[in-house]
C-alpha atoms as a PDB file:
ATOM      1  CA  UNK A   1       3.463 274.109 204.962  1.00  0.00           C
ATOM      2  CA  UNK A   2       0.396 274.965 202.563  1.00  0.00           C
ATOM      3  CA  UNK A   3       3.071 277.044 200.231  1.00  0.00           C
ATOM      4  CA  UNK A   4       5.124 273.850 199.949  1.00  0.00           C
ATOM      5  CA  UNK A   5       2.225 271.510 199.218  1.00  0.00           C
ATOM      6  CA  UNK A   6       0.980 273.916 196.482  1.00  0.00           C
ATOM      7  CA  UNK A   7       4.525 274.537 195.011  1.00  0.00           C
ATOM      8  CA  UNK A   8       5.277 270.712 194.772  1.00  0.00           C
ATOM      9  CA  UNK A   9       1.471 270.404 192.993  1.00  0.00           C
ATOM     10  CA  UNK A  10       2.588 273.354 190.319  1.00  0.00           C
ATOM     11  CA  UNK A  11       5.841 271.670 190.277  1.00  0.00           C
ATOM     12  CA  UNK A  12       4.697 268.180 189.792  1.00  0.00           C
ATOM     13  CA  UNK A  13       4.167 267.761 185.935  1.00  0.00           C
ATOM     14  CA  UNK A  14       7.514 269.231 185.566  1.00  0.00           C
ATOM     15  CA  UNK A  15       9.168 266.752 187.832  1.00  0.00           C
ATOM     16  CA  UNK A  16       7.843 263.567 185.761  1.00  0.00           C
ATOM     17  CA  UNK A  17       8.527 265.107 182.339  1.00  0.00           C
ATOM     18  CA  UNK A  18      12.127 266.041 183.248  1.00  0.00           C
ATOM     19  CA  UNK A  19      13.778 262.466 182.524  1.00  0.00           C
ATOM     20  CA  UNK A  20      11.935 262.455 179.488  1.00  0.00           C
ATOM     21  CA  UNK A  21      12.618 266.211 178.216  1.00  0.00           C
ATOM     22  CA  UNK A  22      16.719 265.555 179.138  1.00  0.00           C
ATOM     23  CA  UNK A  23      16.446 262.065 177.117  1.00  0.00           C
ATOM     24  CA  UNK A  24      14.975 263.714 174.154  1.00  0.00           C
ATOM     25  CA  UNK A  25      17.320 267.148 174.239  1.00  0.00           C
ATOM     26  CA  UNK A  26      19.962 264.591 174.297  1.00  0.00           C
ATOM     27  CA  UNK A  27      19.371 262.300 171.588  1.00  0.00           C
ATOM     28  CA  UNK A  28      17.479 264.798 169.195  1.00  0.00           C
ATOM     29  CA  UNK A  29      18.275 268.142 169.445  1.00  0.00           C
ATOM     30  CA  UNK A  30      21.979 267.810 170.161  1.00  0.00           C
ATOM     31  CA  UNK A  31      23.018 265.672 167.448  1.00  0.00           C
ATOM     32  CA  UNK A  32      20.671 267.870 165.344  1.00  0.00           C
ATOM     33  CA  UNK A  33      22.517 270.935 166.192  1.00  0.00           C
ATOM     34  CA  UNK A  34      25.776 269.014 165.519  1.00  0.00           C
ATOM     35  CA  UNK A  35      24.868 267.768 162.187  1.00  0.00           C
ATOM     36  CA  UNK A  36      24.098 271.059 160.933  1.00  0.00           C
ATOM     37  CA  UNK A  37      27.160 273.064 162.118  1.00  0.00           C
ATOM     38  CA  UNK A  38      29.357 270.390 160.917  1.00  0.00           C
ATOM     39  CA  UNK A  39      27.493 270.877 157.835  1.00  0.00           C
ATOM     40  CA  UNK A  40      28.952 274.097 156.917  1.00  0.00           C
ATOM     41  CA  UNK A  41      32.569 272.695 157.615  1.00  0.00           C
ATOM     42  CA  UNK A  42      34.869 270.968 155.489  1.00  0.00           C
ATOM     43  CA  UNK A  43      38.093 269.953 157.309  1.00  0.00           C
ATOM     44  CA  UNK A  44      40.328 269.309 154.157  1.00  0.00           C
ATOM     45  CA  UNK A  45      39.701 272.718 153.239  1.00  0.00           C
ATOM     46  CA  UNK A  46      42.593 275.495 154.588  1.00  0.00           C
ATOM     47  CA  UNK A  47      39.815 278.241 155.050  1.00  0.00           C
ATOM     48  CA  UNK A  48      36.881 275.412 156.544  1.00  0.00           C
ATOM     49  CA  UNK A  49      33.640 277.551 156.425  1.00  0.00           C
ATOM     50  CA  UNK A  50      32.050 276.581 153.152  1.00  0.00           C
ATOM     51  CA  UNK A  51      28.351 276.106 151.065  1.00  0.00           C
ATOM     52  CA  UNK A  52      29.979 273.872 149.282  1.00  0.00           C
ATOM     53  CA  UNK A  53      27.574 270.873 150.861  1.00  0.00           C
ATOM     54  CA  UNK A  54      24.330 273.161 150.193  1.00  0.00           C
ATOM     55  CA  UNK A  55      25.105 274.164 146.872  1.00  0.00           C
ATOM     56  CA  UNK A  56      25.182 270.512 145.806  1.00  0.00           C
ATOM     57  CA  UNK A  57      21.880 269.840 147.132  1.00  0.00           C
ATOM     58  CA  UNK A  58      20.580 272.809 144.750  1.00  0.00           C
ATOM     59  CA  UNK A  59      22.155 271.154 141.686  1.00  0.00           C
ATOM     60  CA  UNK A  60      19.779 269.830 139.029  1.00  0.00           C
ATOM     61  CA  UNK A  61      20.630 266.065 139.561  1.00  0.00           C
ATOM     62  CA  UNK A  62      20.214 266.265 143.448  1.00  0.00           C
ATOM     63  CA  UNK A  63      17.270 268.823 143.415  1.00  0.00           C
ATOM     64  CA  UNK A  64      15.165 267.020 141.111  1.00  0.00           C
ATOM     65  CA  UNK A  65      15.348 263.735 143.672  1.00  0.00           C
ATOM     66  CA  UNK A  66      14.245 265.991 145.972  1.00  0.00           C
ATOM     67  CA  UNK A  67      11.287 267.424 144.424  1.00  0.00           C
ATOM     68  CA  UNK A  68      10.424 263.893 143.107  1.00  0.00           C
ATOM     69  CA  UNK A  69      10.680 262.516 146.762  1.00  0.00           C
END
């Protein structure tokens, strides 16, 4: 009985944060981790790996917004 009151004290903080740790791995980190795999894929392309996207960025036009931002 004193193991289970000590394990649910440990285990406590953990219990309260898990809503809010599944809410945010939900609605940040997955959509994050789709965004950037999708952004090394071009469907219309016949072979759809590509740096296509990231080697725009590094142009002049679109890499001087970014330094001025």
């Amino acid at each position: 009985m004193d193991f289970i009151k000590k394990l649910s004290r440990q285990e406590l903080p953990f219990i309260f944060a898990s809503p809010a740790l599944l809410w945010q791995f939900l609605f940040i980190y997955v959509p994050l981790i789709i965004l950037f795999f999708n952004s090394f894929f071009d469907p219309s392309l016949s072979f759809p790996f590509t740096l296509y996207f990231y080697k725009n960025i590094l142009s002049s036009l679109y890499f001087k917004v970014i330094l001025n931002s």
